[in-house]
Structure formats: structure tokens, C-alpha cells
Protein backbone atom coordinates (compact mmCIF):
# COMPACT_ATOMS: atom_id res chain seq x y z
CA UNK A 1 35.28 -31.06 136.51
CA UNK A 2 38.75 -30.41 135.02
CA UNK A 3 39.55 -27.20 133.55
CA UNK A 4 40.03 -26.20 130.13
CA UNK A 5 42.97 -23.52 128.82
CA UNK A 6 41.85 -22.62 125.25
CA UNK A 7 45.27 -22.12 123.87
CA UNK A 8 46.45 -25.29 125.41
CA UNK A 9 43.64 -27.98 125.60
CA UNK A 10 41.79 -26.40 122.53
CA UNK A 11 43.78 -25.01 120.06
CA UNK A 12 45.89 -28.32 119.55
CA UNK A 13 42.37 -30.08 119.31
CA UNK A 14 41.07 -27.56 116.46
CA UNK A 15 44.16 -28.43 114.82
CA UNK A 16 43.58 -31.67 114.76
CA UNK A 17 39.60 -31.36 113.90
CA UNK A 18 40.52 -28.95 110.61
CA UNK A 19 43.21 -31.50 109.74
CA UNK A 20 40.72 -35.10 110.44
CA UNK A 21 37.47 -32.71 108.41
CA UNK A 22 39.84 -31.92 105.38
CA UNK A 23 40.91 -35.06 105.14
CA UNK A 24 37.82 -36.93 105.42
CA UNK A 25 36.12 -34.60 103.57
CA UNK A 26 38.02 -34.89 100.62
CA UNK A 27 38.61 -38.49 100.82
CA UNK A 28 34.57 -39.17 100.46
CA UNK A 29 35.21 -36.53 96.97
CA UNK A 30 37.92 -38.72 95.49
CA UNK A 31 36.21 -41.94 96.17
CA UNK A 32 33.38 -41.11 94.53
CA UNK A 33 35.20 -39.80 91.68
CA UNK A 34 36.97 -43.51 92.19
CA UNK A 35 40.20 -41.42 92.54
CA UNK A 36 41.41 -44.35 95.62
CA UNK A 37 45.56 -43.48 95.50
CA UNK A 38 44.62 -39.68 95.87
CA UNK A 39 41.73 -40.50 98.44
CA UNK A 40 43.92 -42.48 100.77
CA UNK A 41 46.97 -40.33 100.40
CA UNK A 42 44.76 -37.15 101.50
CA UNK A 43 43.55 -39.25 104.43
CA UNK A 44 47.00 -40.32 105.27
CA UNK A 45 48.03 -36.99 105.53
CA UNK A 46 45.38 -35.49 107.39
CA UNK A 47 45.51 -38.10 110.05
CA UNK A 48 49.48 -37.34 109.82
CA UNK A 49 48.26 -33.56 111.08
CA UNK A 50 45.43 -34.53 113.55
CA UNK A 51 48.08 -37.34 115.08
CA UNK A 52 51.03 -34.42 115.22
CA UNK A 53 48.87 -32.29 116.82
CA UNK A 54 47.53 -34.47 119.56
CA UNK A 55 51.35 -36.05 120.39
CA UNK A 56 52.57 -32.13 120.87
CA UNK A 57 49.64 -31.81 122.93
CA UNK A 58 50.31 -34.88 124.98
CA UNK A 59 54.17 -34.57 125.54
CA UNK A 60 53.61 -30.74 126.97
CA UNK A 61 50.73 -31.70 128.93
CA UNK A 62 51.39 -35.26 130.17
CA UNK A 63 54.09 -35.85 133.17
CA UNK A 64 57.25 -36.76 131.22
CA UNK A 65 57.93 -39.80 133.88
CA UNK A 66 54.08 -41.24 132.97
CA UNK A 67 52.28 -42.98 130.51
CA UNK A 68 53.23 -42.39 126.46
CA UNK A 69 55.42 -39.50 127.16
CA UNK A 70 57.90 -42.24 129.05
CA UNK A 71 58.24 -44.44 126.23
CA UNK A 72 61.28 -44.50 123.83
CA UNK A 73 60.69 -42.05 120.95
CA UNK A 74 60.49 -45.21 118.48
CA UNK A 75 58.16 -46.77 120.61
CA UNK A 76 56.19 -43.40 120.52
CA UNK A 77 56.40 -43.47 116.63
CA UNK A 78 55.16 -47.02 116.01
CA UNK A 79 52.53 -46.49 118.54
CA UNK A 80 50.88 -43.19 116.21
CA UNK A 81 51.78 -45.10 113.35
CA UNK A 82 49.33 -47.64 114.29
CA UNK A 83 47.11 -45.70 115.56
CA UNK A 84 46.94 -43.69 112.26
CA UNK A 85 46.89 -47.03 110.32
CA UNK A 86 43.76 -48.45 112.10
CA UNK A 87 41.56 -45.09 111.65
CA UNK A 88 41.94 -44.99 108.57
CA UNK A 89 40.95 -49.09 108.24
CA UNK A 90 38.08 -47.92 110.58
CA UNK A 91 36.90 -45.27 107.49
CA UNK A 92 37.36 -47.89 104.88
CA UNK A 93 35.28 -50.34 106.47
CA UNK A 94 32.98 -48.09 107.42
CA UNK A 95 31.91 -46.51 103.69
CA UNK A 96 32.14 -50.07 102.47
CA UNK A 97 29.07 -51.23 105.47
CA UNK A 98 27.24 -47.77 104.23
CA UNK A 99 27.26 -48.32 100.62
CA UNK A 100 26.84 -52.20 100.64
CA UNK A 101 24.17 -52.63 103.94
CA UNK A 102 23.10 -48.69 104.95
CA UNK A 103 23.16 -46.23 107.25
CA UNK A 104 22.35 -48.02 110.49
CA UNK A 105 24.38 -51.04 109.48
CA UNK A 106 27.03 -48.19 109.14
CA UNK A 107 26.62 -46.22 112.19
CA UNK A 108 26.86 -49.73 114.72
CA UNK A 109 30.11 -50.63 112.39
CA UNK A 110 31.88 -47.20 112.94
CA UNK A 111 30.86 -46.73 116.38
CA UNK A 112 32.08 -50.34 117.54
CA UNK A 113 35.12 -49.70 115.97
CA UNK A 114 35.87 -46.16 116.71
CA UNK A 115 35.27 -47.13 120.72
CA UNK A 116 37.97 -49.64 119.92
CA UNK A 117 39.91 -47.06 118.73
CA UNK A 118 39.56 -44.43 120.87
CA UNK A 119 39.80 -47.04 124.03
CA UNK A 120 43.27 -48.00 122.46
CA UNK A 121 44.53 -44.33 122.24
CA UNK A 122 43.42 -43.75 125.61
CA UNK A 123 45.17 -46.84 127.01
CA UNK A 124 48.53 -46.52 125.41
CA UNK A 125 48.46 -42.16 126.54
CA UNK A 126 47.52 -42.67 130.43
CA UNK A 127 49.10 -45.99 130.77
CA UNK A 128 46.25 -48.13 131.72
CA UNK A 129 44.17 -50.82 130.45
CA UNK A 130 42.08 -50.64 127.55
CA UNK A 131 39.30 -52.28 129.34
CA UNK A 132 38.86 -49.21 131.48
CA UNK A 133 37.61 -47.29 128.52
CA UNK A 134 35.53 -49.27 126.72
CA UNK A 135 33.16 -49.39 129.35
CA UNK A 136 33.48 -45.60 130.42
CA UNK A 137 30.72 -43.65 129.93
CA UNK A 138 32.44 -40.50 128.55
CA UNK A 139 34.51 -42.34 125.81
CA UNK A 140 31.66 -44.16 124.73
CA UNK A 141 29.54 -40.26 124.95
CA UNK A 142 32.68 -39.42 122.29
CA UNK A 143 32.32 -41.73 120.32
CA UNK A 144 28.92 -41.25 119.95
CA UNK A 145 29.33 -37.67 118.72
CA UNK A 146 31.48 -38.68 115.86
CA UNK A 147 29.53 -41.37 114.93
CA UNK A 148 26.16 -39.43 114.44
CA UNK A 149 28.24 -36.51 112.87
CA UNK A 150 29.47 -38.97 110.55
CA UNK A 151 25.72 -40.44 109.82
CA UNK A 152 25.00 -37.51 109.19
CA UNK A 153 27.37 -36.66 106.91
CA UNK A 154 26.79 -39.81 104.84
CA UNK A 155 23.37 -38.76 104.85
CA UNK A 156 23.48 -35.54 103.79
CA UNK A 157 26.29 -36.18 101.08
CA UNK A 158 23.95 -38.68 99.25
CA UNK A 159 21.25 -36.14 98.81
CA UNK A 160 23.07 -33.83 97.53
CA UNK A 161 22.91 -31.29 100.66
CA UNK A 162 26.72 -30.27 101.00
CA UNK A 163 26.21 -27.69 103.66
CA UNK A 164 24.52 -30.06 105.64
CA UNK A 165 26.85 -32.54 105.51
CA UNK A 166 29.76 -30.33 105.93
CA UNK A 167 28.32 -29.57 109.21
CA UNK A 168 27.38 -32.30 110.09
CA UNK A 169 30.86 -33.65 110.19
CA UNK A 170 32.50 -30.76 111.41
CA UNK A 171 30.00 -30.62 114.43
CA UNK A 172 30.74 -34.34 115.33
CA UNK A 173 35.00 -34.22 114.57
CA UNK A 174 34.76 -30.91 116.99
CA UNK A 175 32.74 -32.39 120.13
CA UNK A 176 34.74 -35.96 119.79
CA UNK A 177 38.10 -34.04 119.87
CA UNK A 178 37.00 -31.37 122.53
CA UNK A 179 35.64 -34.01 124.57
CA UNK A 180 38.57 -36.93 124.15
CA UNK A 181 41.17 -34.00 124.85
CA UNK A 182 39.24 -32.99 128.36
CA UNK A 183 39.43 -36.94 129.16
CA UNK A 184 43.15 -37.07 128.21
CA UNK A 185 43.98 -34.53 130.44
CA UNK A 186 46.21 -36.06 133.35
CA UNK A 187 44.83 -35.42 137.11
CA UNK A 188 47.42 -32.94 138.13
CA UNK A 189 44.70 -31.19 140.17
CA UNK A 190 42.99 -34.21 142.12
CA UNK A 191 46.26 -35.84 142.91
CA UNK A 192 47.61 -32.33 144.42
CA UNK A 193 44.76 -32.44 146.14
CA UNK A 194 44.73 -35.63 147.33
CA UNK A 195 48.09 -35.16 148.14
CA UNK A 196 47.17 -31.52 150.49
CA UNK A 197 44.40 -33.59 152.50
CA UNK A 198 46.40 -35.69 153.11
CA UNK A 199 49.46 -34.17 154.64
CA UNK A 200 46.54 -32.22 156.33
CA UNK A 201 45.29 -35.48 157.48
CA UNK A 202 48.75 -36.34 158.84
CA UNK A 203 49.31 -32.72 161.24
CA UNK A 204 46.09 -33.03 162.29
CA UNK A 205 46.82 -36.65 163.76
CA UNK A 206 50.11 -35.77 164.97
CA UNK A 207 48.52 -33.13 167.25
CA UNK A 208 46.26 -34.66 170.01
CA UNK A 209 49.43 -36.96 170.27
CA UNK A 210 51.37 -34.20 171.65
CA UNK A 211 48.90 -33.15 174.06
CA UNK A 212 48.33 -36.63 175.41
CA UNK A 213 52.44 -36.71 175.90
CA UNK A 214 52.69 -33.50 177.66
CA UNK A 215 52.93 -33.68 181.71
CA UNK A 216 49.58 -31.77 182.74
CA UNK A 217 47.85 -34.80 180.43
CA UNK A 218 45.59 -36.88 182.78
CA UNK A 219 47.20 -41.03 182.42
């Protein structure tokens, strides 16, 4: 199990969960008030926070020779701008399936969308396919969490339960970032260790070999 350092694998993560619940809590406000520029602008910017947060994170964790970290900084750019720019399509067409087809309509919509997502950010961090993630268990646990925070959100929001569906959200956005930033975590640990046994490995072969070489062996 890989170990988490609060100030560096959560703080940057709560960061980036205050900056994703502001922003989508405030976006749901404006679009109900039918306020859209303001809506997307505050999403926009609080995806501009979460995003910030999570590429600091990455380039002090992550082995500057591997994965993101090694691209060229404009590469790095376009890549979060995308990123950014399909979340926040993810959103949209999620509160259109909710208001036009329901909850559960919803919920499959935003969680076969967000695994997209989230498979995509994990790819283009760690370098390898996107495949990989869509069918790993612990993304798709993630993306779970945020989906059924977001439910309930929705949920709570239309009856009139605030609280509820402040939590609700909050709950979800902090799970699906502690979570995604344990997965993210390179394997500095296993691949030292790997590296130990086998050096280990190695001495431990080399020895009999110098017994069987000395004079007193028997032929």
C-alpha cells in the first residue's frame, strides 16, 4: 500500500477539492439563475485552480526524466488545457442528461465520461496507455465516488436541502481526489525494492560460484 505525506500528497489535493466544490457549486447557482457567461467563467476558473494544483503536485512528485513531467512545457500546457476543456464538457452534458432524462440517466452519463476522463489524465501523467485505466479497478472505485457525490448533490439541490447537497458533493470531490492522488503516485518504493532484491539476488548467486572455484572444491 503506498504511503501518504499529508502536506505533500494531501494538501495539493484539498486544494484542488475547495477549488473543483466552489466552482461547481456555484456554477449549478448561476445556471439556475440562467446566468451561463458567469456560470462557465466560475467553472473555468476553478478547474484553472484544481488543474494548478495537481501539475505542482505532479512535477515535485513525479521523476523529472518520466511521464508528463518530461514533456516540453507547451506540450504540458495544451495537455491541462484539454484536460480542463473536457471536464467541464463532461459537467455540461451531464446537467443537460439530469434535467432532460433524470438522475440515473445522469449518473451512467457522468460516470462513463468521467472514467474517460480520469483514464486520460492518468495516461498522459504516468506515461502509459489509457486502456490500462479504464479497466482498473481503483480508477473506476474513483470515479464512482464522484459520481454518487454528484447524484447526490443533484438530488439534494432539487429539494431544496442545501446542506445535504453541499455535502454531498464535497464528500464525493474529497474521496475522488484523495484516492486519484494515491494512484498517481509514482512507484519509487517498489522499484527500489525491486531494485535491492535484486542486487541481493545477484551476491547471493555470485557466492556458491566462488566456493565451487576454490582448490579444496571436490571436481
Amino acid at each position: 500500500m503506498k504511503q501518504v505525506n499529508f502536506k505533500q500528497d494531501v494538501v495539493p489535493f484539498l486544494i484542488a477539492t475547495i477549488g473543483e466544490f466552489i466552482a461547481l457549486h456555484y456554477w449549478l447557482v448561476y445556471m439556475d439563475s440562467e446566468q451561463f457567461v458567469s456560470a462557465n467563467l466560475l467553472l473555468w476558473l476553478g478547474f484553472a485552480i484544481e488543474r494548478t494544483a495537481v501539475v505542482i503536485w505532479v512535477r515535485r512528485v513525479h521523476n523529472p526524466q518520466a511521464g508528463f513531467v518530461n514533456l516540453p512545457m507547451l506540450k504540458q500546457v495544451i495537455g491541462v488545457a484539454l484536460i480542463t476543456l473536457s471536464e467541464i464538457l463532461v459537467w455540461i452534458a451531464w446537467l443537460w442528461v439530469v434535467t432532460k432524462y433524470g438522475h440515473l440517466a445522469g449518473a451512467i452519463t457522468l460516470y462513463i465520461l468521467m472514467l474517460g476522463e480520469h483514464s486520460m489524465e492518468m495516461s498522459l501523467i504516468k506515461a502509459r496507455p489509457i486502456n490500462v485505466y479504464l479497466i482498473n479497478g481503483r480508477v473506476n472505485f474513483f470515479t464512482l465516488m464522484e459520481t454518487l457525490g454528484a447524484v447526490g448533490w443533484m438530488y439534494f439541490h432539487q429539494q431544496g436541502q442545501d446542506g445535504w447537497a453541499v455535502a454531498s458533493l464535497l464528500i464525493g470531490l474529497s474521496i475522488e481526489h484523495i484516492l486519484q492522488g494515491r494512484e498517481l503516485k509514482p512507484e519509487e518504493n517498489l522499484t527500489q525494492k525491486h531494485t535491492e532484491e535484486t542486487q541481493e539476488a545477484l551476491v547471493e548467486g555470485l557466492v556458491p560460484n566462488k566456493q565451487s572455484s576454490s582448490p579444496d572444491s571436490p571436481n
